[in-house]
C-alpha atoms as a PDB file:
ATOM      1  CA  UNK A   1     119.184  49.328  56.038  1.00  0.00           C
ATOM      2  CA  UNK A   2     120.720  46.872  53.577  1.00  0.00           C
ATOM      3  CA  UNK A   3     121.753  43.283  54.736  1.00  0.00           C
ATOM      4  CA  UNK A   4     125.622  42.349  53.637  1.00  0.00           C
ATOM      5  CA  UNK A   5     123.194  39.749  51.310  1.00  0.00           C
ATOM      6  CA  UNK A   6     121.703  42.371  49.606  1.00  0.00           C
ATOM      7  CA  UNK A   7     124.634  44.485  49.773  1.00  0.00           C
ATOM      8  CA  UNK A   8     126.667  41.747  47.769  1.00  0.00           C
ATOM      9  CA  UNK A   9     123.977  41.176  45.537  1.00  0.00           C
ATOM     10  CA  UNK A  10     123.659  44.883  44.096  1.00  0.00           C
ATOM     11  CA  UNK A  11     127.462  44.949  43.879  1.00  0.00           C
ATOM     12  CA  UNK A  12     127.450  41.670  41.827  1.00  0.00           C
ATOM     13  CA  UNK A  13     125.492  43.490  38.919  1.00  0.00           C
ATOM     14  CA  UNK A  14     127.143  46.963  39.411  1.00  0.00           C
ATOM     15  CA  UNK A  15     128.456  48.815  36.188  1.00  0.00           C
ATOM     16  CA  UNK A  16     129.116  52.052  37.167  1.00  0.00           C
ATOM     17  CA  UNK A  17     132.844  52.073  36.443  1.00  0.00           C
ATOM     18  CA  UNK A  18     134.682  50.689  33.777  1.00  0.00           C
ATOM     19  CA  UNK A  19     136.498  47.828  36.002  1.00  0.00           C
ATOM     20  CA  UNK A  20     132.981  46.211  35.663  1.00  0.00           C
ATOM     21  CA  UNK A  21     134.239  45.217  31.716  1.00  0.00           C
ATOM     22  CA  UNK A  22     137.340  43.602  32.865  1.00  0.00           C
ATOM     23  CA  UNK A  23     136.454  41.969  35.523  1.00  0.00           C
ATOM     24  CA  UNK A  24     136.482  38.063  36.105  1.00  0.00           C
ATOM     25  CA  UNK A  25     134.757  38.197  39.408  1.00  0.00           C
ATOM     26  CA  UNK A  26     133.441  41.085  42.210  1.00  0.00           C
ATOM     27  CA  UNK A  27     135.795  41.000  45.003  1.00  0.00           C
ATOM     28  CA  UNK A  28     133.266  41.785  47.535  1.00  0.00           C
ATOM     29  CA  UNK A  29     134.889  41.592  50.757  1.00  0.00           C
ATOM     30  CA  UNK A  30     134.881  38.664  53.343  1.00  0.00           C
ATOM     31  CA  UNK A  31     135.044  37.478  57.287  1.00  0.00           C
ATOM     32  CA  UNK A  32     133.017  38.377  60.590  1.00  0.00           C
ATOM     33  CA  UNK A  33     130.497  40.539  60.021  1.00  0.00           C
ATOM     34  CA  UNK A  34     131.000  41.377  63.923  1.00  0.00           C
ATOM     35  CA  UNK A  35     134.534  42.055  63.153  1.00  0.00           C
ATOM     36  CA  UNK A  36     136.288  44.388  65.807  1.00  0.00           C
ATOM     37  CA  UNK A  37     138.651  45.255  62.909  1.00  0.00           C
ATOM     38  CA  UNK A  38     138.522  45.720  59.507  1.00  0.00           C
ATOM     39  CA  UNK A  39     141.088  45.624  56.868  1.00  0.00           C
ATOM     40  CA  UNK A  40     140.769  47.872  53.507  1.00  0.00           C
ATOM     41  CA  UNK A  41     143.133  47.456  50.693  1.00  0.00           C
ATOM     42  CA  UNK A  42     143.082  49.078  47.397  1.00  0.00           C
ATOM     43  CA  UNK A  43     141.514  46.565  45.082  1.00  0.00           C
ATOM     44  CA  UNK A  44     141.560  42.967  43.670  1.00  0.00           C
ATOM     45  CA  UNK A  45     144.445  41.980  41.879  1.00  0.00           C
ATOM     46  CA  UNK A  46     144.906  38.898  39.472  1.00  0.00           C
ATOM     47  CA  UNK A  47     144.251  36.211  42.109  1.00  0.00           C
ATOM     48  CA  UNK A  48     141.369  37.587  43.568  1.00  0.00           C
ATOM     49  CA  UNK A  49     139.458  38.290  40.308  1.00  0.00           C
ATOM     50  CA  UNK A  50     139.996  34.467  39.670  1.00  0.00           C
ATOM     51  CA  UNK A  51     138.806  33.570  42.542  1.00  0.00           C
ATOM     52  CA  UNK A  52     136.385  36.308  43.779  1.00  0.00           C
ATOM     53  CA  UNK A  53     137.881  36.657  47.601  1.00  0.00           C
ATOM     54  CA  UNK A  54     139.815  39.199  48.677  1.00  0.00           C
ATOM     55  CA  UNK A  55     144.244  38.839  49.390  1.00  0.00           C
ATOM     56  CA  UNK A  56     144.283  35.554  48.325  1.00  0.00           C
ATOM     57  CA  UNK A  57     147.533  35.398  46.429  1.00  0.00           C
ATOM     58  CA  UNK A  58     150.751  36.275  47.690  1.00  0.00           C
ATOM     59  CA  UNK A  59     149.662  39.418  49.539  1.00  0.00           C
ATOM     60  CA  UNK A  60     146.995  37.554  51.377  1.00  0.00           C
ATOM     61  CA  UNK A  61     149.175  34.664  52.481  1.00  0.00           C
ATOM     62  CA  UNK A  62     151.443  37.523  54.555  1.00  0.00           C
ATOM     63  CA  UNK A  63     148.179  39.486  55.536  1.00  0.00           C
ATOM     64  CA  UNK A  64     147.238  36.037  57.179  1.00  0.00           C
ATOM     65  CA  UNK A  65     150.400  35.745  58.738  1.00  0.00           C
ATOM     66  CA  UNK A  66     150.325  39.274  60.104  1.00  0.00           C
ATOM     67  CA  UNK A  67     146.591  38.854  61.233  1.00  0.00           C
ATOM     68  CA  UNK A  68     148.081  35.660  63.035  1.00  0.00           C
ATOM     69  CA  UNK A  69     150.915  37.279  64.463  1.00  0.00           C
ATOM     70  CA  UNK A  70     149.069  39.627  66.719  1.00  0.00           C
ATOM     71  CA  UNK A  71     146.662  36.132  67.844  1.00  0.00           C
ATOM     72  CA  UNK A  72     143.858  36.494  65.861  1.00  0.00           C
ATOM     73  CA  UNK A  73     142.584  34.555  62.664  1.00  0.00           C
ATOM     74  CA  UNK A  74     141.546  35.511  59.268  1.00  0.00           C
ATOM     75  CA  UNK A  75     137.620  34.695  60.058  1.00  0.00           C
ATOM     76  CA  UNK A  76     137.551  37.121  63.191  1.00  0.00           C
ATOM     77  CA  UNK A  77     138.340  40.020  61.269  1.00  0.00           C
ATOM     78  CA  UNK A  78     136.672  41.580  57.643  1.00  0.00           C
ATOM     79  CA  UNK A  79     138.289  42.215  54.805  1.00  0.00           C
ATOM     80  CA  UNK A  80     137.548  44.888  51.935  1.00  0.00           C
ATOM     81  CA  UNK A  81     138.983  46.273  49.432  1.00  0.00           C
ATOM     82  CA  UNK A  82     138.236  50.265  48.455  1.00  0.00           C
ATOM     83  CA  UNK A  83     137.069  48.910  44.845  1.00  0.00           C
ATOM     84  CA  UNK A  84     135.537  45.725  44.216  1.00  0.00           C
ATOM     85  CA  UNK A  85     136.788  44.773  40.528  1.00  0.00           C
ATOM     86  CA  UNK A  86     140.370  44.454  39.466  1.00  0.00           C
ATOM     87  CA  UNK A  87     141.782  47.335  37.679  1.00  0.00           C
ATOM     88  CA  UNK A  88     144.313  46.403  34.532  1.00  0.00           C
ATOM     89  CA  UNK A  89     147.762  45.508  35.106  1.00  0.00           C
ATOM     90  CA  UNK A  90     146.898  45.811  38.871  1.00  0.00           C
ATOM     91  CA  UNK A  91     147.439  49.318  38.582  1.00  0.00           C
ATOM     92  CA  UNK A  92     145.578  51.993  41.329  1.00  0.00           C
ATOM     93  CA  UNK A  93     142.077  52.842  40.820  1.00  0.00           C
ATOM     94  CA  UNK A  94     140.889  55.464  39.336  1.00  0.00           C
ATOM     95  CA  UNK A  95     139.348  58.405  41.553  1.00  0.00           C
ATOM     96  CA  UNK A  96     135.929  58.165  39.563  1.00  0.00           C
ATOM     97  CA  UNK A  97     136.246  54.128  40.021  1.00  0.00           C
ATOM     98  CA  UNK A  98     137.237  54.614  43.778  1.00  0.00           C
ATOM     99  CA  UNK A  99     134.006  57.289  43.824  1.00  0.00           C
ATOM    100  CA  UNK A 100     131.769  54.927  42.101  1.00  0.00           C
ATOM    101  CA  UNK A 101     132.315  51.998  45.074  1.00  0.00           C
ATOM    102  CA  UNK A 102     132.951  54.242  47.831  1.00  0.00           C
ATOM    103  CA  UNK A 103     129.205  53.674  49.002  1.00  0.00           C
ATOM    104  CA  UNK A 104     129.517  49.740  48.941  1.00  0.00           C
ATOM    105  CA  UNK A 105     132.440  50.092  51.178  1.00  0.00           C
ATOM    106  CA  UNK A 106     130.667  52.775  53.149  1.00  0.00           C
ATOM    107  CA  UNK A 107     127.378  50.130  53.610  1.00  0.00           C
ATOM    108  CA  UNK A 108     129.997  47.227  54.738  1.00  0.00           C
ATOM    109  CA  UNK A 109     131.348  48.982  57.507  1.00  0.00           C
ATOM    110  CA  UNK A 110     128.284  50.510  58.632  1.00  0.00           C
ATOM    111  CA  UNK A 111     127.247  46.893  58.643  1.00  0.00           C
ATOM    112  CA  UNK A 112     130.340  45.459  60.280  1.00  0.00           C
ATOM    113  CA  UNK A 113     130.362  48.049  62.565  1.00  0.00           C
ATOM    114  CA  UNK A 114     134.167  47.868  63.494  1.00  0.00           C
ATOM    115  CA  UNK A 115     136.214  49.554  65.831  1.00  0.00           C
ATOM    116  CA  UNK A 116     139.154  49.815  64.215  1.00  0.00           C
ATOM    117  CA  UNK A 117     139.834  49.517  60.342  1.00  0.00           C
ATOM    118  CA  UNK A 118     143.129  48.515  58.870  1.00  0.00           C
ATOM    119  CA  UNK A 119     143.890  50.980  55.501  1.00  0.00           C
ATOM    120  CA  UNK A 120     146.299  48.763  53.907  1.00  0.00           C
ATOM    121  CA  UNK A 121     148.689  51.075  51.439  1.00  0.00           C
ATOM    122  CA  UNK A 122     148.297  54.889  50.400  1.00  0.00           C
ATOM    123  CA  UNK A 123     145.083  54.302  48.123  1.00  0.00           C
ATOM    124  CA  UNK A 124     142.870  53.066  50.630  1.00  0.00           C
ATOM    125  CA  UNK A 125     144.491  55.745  53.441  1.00  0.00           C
ATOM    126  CA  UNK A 126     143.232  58.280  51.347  1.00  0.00           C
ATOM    127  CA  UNK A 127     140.043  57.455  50.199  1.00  0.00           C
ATOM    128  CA  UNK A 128     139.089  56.524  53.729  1.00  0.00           C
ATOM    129  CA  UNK A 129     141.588  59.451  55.646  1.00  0.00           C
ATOM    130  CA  UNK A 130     142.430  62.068  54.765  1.00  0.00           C
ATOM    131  CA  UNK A 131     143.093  62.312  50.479  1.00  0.00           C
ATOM    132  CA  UNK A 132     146.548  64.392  51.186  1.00  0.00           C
ATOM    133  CA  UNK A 133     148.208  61.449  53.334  1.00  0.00           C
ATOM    134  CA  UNK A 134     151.645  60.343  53.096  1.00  0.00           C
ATOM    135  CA  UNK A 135     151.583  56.622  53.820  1.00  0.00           C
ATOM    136  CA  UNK A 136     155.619  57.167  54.565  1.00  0.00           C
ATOM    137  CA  UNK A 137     155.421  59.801  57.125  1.00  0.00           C
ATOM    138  CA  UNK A 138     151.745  59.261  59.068  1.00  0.00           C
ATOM    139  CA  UNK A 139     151.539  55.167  58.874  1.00  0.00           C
ATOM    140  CA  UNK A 140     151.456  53.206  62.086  1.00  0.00           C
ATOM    141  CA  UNK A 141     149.625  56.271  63.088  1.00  0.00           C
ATOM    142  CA  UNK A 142     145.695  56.430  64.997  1.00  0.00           C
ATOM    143  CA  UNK A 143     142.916  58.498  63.144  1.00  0.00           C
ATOM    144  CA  UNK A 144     139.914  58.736  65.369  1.00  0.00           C
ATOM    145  CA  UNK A 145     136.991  59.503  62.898  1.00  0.00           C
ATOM    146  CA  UNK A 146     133.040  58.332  64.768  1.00  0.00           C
ATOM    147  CA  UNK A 147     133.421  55.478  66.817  1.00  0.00           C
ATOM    148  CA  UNK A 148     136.282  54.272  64.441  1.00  0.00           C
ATOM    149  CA  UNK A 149     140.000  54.247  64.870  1.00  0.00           C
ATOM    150  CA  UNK A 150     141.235  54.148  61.339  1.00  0.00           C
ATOM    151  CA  UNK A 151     145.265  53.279  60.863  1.00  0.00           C
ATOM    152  CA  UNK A 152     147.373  53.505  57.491  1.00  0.00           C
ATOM    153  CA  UNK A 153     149.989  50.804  57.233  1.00  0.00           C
ATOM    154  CA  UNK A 154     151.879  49.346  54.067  1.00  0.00           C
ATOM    155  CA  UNK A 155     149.642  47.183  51.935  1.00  0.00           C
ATOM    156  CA  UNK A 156     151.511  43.586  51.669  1.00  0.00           C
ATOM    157  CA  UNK A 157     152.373  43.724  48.191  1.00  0.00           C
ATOM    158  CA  UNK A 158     154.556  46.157  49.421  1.00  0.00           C
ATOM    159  CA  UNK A 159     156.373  44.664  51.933  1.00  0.00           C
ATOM    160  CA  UNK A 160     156.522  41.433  49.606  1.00  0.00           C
ATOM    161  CA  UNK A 161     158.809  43.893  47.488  1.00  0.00           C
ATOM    162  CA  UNK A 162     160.707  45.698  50.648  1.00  0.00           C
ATOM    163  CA  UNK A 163     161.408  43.709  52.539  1.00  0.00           C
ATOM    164  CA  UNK A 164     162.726  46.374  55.397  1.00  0.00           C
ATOM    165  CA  UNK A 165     159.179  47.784  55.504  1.00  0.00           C
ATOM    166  CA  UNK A 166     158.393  44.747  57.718  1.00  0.00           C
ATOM    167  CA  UNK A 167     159.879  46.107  60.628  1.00  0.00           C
ATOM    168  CA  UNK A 168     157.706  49.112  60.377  1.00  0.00           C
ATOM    169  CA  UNK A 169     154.604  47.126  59.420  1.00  0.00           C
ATOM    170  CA  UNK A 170     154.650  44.877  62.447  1.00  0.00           C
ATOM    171  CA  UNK A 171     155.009  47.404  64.813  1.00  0.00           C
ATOM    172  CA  UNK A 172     152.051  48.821  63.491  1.00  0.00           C
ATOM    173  CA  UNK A 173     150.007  45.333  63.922  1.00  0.00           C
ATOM    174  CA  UNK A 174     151.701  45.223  67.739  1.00  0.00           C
ATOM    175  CA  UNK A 175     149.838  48.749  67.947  1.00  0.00           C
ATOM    176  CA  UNK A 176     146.764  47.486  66.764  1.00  0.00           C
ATOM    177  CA  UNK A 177     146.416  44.922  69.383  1.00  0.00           C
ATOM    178  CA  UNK A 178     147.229  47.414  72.247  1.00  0.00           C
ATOM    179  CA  UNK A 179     144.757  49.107  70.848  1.00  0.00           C
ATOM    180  CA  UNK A 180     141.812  46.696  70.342  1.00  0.00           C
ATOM    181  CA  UNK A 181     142.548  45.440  73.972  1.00  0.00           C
ATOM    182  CA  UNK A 182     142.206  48.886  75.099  1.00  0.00           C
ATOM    183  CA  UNK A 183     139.208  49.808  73.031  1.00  0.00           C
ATOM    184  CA  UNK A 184     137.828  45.949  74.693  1.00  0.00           C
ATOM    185  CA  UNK A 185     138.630  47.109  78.430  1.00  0.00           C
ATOM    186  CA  UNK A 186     137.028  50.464  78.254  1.00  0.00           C
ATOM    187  CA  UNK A 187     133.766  48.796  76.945  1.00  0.00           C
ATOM    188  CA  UNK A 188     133.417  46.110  79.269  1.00  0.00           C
END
């Protein structure tokens, strides 16, 4: 089994999409590698190319606040994205680009080993769901898949842009505390 060192390292020289020509930096993914949850977006936009982390622009600064909200901080959890380079114009991946870093995310949580993970918007829902979900009619909902409880929600950039999303959104977070606490209390 790889380490998350090694891990990062082969996805530093990976070129087995086309988002490895554009890119500025791999977004590899960062936080607790103990993580009890894990968040998943689609991929990096402009700010996190610059800087190589993942939801550090605009996006990130309400992810943080919603992590916050529901008493936890940015370091206890992991966050990932479903591809690792910034596609053009910030637009979806691809399928073959989602395909061709599907296993990197697959190593990270196997490494993480989380108990719940976080699929922030429709892109990351279905790559890691179910490929025919509706983000509008099954988010906020529980997906038991393994030992993993997998949960669709809005990604932030969309709530930056609707604003009555939020509402939904952070009922969704209250859920994921109820259910970390019980997933805690069954194991102890």
């Amino acid at each position: 089994m790889y380490t998350m060192d090694e891990l990062r390292k082969f996805c530093y020289s990976c070129h087995k999409c086309r988002l490895s020509g554009t890119r500025t930096n791999v977004v590899f993914g960062e936080g607790s590698e103990h993580a009890d949850i894990m968040f998943v977006g689609e991929g990096p936009g402009y700010n996190e190319d610059v800087q190589g982390r993942p939801f550090v622009g605009k996006a990130g600064q309400l992810l943080d606040k919603m992590i916050e909200a529901i008493a936890l901080k940015r370091s206890d959890v992991y966050i990932a994205n479903v591809v690792k380079c910034r596609p053009p114009e910030n637009r979806n991946p691809f399928e073959d680009e989602s395909n061709a870093c599907l296993n990197y995310l697959r190593w990270q949580v196997k490494l993480v080993k989380p108990k719940i993970i976080v699929c922030l918007g429709a892109v990351s829902a279905k790559n890691l769901i179910n490929p025919n979900l509706s983000i509008s009619k099954q988010r906020g909902q529980f997906v038991k898949k393994g030992d993993i409880y997998f949960m669709p929600t809005y990604h932030p950039s969309y709530l930056l842009r609707n604003e009555p999303a939020k509402k939904d959104a952070w009922e969704d977070f209250k859920s994921i505390a109820v259910k970390l606490k019980e997933i805690k209390e069954i194991s102890t």
